[in-house]
N, C-alpha and C. Protein backbone atom coordinates (compact mmCIF):
# COMPACT_ATOMS: atom_id res chain seq x y z
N UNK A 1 -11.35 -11.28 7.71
CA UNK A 1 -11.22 -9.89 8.13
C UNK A 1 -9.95 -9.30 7.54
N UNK A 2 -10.35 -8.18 6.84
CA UNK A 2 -8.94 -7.58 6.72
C UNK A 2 -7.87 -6.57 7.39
N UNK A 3 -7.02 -6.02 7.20
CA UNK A 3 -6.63 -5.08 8.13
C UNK A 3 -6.81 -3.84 7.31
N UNK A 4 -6.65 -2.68 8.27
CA UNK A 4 -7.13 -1.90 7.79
C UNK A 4 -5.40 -1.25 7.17
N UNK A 5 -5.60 -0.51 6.16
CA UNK A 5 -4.81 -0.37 4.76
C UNK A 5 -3.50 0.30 5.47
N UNK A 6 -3.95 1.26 6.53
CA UNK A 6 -2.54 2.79 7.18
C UNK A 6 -2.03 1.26 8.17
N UNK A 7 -2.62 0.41 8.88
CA UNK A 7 -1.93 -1.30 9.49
C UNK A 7 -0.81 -1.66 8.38
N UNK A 8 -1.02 -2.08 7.12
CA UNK A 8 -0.13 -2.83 6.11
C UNK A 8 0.29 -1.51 6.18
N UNK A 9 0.39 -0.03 5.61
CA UNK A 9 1.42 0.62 5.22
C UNK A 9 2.51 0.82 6.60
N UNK A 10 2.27 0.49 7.74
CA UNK A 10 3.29 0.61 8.93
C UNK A 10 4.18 -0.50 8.65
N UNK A 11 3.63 -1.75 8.39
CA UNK A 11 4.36 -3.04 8.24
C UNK A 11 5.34 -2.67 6.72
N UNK A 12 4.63 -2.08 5.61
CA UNK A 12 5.88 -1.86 5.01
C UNK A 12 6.89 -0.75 5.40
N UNK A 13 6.41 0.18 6.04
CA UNK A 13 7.79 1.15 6.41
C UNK A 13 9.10 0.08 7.01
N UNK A 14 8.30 -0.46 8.39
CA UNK A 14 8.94 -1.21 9.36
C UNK A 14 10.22 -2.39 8.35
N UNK A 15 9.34 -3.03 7.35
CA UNK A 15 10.31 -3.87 6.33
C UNK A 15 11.05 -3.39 5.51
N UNK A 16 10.37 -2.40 4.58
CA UNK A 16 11.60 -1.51 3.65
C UNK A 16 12.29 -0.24 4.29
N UNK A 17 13.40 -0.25 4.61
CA UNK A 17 13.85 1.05 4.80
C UNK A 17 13.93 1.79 4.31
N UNK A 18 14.78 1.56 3.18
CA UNK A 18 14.92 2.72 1.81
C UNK A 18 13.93 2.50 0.89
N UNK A 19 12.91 2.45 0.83
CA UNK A 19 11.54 2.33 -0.03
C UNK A 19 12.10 3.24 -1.19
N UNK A 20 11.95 3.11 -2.42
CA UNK A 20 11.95 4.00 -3.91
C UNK A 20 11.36 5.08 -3.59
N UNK A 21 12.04 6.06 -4.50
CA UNK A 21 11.24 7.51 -4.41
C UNK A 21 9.93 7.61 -4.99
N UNK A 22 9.76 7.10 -5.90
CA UNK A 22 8.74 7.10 -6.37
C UNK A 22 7.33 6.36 -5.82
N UNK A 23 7.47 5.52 -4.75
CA UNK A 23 6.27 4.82 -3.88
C UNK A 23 6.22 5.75 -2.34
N UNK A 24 7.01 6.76 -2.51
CA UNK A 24 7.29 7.36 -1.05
C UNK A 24 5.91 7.72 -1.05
N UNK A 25 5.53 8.69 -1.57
CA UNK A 25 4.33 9.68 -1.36
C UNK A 25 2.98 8.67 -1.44
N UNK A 26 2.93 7.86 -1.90
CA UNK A 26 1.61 6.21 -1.80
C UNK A 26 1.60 5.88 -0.64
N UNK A 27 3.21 5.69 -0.12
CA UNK A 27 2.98 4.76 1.19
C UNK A 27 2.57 5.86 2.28
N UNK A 28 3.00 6.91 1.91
CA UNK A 28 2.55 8.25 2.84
C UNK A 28 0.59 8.59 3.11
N UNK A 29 0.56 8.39 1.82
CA UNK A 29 -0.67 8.62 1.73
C UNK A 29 -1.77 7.09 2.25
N UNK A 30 -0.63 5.89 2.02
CA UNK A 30 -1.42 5.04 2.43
C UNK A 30 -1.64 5.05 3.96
N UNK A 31 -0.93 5.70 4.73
CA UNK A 31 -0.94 6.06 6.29
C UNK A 31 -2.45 6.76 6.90
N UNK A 32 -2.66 7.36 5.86
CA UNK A 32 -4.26 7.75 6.62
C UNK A 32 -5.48 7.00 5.77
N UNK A 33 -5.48 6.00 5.15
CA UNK A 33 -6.58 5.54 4.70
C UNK A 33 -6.64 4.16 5.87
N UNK A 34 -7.84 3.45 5.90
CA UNK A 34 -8.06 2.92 6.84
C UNK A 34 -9.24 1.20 6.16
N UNK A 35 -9.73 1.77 4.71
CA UNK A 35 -11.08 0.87 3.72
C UNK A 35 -9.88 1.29 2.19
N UNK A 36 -10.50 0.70 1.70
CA UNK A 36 -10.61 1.24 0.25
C UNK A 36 -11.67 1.90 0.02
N UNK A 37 -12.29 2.07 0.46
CA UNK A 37 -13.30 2.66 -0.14
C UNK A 37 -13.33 4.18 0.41
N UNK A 38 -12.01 4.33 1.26
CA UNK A 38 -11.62 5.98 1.71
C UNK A 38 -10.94 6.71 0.62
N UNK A 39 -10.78 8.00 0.96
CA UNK A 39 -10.14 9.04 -0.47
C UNK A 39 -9.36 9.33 0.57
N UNK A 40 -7.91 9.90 -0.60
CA UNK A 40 -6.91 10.69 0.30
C UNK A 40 -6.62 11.79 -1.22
N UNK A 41 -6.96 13.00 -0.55
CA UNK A 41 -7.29 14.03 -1.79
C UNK A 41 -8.88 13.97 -2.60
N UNK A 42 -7.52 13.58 -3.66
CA UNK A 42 -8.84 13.19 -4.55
C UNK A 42 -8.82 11.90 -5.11
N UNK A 43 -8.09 11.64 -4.20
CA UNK A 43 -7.44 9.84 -5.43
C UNK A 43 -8.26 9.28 -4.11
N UNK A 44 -8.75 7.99 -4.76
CA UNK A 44 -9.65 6.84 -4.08
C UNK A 44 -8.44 5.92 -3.58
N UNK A 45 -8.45 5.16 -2.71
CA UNK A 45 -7.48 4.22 -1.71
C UNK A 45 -7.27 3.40 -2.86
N UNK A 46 -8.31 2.87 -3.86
CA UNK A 46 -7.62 1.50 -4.53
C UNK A 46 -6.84 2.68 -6.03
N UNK A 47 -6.95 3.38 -6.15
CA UNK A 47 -6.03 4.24 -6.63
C UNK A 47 -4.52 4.25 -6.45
N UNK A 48 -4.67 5.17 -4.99
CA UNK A 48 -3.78 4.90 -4.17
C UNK A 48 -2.42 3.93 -4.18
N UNK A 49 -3.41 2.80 -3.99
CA UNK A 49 -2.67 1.62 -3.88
C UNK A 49 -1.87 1.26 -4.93
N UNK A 50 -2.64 1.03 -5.79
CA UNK A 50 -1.98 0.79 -6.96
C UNK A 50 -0.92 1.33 -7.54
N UNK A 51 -1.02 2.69 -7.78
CA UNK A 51 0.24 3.70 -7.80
C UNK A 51 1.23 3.28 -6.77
N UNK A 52 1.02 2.52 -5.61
CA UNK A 52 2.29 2.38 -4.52
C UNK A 52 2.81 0.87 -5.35
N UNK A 53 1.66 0.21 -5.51
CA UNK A 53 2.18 -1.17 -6.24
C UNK A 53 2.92 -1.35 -7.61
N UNK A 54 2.47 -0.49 -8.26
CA UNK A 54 3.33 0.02 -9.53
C UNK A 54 4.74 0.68 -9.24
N UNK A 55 5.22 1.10 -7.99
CA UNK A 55 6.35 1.87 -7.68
C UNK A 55 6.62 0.86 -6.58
N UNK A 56 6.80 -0.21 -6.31
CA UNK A 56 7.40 -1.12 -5.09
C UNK A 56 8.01 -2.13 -6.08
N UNK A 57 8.27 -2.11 -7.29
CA UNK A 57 9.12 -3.23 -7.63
C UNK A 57 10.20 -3.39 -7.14
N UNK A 58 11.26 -2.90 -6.49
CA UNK A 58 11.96 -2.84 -5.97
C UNK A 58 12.67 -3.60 -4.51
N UNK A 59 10.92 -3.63 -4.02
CA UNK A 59 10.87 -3.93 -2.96
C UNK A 59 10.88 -5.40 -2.68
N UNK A 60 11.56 -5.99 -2.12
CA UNK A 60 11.42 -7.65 -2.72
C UNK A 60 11.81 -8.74 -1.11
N UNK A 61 11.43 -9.82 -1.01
CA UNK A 61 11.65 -11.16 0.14
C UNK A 61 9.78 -11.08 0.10
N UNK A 62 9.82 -11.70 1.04
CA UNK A 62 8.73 -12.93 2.19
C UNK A 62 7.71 -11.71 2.57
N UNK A 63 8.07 -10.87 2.89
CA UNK A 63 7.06 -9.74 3.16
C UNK A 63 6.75 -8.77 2.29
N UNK A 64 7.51 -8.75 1.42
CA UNK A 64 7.19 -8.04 0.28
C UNK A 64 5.96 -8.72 -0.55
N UNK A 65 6.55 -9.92 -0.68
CA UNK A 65 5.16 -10.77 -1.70
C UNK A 65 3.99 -10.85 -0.48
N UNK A 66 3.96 -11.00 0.49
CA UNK A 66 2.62 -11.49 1.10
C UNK A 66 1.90 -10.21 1.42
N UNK A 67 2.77 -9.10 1.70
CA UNK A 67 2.20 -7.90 1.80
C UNK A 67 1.58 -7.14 0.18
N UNK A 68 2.00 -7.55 -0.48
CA UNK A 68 2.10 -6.95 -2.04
C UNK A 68 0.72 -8.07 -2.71
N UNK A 69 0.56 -9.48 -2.46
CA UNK A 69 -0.36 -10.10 -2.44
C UNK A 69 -1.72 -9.53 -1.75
N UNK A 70 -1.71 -9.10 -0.51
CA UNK A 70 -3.07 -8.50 0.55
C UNK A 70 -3.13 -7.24 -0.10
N UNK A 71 -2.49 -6.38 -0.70
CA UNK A 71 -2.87 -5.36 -1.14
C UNK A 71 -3.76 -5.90 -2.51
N UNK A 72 -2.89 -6.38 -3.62
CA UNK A 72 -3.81 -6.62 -4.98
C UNK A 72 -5.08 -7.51 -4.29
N UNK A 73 -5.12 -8.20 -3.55
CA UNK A 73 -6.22 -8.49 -3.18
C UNK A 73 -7.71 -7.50 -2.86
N UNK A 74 -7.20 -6.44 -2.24
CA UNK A 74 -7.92 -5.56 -1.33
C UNK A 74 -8.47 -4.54 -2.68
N UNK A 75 -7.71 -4.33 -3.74
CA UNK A 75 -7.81 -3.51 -4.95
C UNK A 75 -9.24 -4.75 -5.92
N UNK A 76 -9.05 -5.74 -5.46
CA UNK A 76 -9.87 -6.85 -7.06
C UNK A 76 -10.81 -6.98 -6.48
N UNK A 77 -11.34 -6.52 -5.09
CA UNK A 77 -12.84 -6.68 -4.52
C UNK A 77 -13.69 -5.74 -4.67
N UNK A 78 -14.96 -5.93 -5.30
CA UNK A 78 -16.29 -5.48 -5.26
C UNK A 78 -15.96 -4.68 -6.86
């Protein structure tokens, strides 16, 4: 079972404080998706995501990789 996507984006607020400017508006947007297979706009969730994953290098420990792992996961299905 997975969790649902706006679940992991609370857990990263809660871990990164100062998140990059440039993943701000992903993780924002990752707050109301719930599948991947939801839209926020016009961008599709595994969109979404990715653009936040491309802008979290920054972000780094134990929760960063396992959280950053469940996401590319959630993006390579179906």
């Amino acid at each position: 079972m997975t969790r649902p996507i706006h679940a992991i984006a609370d857990e990263i607020i809660k871990d990164w404080t100062k998140p990059y400017f440039g993943a701000v508006p992903y993780l924002g947007a990752m707050r109301f998706l719930h599948t991947v297979d939801d839209t926020y706009g016009y961008d599709d969730a595994r969109t979404v995501i990715l653009y936040f994953l491309s802008n979290a290098t920054t972000w780094r420990g134990e929760t960063a990789r396992r959280v950053k792992a469940e996401l590319k996961a959630l993006t390579a299905r179906r």
